[in-house]
C-alpha atoms as a PDB file:
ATOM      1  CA  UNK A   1      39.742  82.443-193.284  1.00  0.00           C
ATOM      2  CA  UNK A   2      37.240  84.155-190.535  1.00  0.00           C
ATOM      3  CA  UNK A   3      34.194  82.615-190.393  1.00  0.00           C
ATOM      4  CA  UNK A   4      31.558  85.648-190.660  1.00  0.00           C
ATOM      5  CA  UNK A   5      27.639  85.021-190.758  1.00  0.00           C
ATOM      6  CA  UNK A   6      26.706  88.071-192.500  1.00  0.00           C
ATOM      7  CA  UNK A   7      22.770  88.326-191.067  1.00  0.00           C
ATOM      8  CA  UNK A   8      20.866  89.727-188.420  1.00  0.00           C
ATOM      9  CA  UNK A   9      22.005  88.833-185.061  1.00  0.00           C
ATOM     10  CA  UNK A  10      18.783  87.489-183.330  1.00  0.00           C
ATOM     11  CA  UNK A  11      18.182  85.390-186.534  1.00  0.00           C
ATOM     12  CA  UNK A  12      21.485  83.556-186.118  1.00  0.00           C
ATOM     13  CA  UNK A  13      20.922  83.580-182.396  1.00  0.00           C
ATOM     14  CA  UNK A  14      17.715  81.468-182.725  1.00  0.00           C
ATOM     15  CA  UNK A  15      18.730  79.163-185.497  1.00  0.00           C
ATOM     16  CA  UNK A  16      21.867  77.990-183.905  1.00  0.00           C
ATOM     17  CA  UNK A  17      20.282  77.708-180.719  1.00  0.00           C
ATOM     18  CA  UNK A  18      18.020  75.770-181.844  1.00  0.00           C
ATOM     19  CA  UNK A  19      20.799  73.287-183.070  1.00  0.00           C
ATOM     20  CA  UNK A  20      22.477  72.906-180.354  1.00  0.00           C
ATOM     21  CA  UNK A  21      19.764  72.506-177.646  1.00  0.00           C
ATOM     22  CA  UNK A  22      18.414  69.403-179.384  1.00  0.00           C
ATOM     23  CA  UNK A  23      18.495  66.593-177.472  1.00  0.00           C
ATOM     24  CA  UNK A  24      20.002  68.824-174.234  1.00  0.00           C
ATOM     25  CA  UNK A  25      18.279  68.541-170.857  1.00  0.00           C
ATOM     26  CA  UNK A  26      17.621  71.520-169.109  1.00  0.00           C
ATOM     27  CA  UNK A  27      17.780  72.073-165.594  1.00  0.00           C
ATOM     28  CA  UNK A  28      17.051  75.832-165.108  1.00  0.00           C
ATOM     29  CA  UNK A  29      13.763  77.213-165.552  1.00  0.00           C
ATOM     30  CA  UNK A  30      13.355  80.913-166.081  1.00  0.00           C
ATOM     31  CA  UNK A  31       9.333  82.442-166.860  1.00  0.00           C
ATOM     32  CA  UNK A  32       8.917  84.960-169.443  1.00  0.00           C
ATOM     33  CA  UNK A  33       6.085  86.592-171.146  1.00  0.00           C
ATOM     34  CA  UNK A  34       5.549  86.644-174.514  1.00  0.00           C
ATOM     35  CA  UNK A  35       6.715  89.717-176.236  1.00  0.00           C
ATOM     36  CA  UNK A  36       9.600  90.549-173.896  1.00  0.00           C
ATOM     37  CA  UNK A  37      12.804  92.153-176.122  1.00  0.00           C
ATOM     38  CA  UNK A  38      14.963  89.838-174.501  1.00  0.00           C
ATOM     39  CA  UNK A  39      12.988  86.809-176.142  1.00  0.00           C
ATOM     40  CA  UNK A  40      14.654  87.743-179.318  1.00  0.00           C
ATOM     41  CA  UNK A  41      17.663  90.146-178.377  1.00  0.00           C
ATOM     42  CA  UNK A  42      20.186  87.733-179.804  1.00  0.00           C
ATOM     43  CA  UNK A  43      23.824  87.420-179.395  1.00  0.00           C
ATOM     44  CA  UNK A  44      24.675  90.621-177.783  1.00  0.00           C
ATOM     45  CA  UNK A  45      27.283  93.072-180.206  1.00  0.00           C
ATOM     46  CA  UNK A  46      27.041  94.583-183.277  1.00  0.00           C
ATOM     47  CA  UNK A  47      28.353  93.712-186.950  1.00  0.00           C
ATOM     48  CA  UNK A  48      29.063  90.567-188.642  1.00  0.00           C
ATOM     49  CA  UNK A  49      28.813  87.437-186.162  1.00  0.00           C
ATOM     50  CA  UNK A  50      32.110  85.837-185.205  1.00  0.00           C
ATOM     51  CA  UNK A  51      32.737  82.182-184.449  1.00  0.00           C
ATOM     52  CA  UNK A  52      34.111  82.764-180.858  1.00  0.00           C
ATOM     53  CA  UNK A  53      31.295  84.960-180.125  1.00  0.00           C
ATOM     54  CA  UNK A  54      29.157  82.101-181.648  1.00  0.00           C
ATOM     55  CA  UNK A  55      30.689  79.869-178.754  1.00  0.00           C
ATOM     56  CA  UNK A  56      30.712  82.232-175.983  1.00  0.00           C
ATOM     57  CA  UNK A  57      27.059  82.430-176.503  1.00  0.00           C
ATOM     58  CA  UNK A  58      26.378  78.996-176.503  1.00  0.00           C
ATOM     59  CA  UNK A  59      29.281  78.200-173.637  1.00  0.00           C
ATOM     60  CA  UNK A  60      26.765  80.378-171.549  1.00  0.00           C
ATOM     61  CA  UNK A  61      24.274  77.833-169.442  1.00  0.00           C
ATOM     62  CA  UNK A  62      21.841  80.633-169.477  1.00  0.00           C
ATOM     63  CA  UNK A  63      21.263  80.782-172.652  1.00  0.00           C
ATOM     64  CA  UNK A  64      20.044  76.685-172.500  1.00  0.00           C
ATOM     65  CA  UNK A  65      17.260  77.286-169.983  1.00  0.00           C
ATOM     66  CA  UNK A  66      13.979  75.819-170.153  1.00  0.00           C
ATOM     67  CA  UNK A  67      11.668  78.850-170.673  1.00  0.00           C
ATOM     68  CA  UNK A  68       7.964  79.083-168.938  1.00  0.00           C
ATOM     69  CA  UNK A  69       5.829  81.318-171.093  1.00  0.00           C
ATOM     70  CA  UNK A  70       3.644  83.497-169.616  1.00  0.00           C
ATOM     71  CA  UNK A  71       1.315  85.234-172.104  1.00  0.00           C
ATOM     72  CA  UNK A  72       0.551  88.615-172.214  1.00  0.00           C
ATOM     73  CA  UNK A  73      -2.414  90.470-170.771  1.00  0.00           C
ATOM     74  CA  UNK A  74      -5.508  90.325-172.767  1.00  0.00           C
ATOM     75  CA  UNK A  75      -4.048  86.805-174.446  1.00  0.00           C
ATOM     76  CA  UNK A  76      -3.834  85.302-170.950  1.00  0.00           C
ATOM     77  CA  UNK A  77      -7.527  84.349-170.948  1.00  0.00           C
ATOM     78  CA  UNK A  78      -6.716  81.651-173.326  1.00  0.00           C
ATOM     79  CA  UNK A  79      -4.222  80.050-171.991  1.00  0.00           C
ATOM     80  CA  UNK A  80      -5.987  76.695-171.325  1.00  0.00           C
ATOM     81  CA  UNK A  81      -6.293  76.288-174.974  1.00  0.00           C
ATOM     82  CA  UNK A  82      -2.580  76.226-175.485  1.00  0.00           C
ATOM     83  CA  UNK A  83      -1.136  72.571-175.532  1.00  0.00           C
ATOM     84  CA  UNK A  84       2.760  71.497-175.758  1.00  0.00           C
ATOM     85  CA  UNK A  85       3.181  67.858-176.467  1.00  0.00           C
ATOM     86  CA  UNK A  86       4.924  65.956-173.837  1.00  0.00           C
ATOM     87  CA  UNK A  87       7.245  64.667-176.469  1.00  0.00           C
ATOM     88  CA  UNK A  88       8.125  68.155-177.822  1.00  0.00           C
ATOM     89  CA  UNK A  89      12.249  68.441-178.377  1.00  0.00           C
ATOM     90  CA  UNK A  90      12.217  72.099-178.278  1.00  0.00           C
END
């Protein structure tokens, strides 16, 4: 039997990352802004989601980086406001 996750590809990407990064330390650091496609391009290919390409994905260090978010012009000026508790698993 194949295991097949028959949804969108970025949805899967996101849930099962954020599965398997609990409780993993980061070491990379990569800065994005906010509302960059590759934010929530997914697992790259097209069709019903595979198990190996499931654990490709998340075989990839890349893909367990700590992101810095940069916000986008015009929401930038706020950017004081925004707090992340220290204890924050995600």
């Amino acid at each position: 039997m194949k295991f097949v996750l028959p949804c969108y590809r970025s949805i899967a990407t996101v849930a099962i990352a954020a599965v398997a990064i609990t409780g993993v330390t980061s070491l990379a650091v990569e800065n994005v802004k906010l509302g960059d496609p590759s934010l929530t391009s997914g697992i790259p290919g097209a069709g019903p989601l595979q198990r190996a390409e499931i654990q490709k994905f998340l075989s990839n260090p890349a893909n367990h980086v700590e992101l810095v978010v940069e916000l986008p012009e015009g929401l930038s000026a706020g950017k004081e406001a925004v707090f992340i508790p220290a204890d924050n698993p995600l």
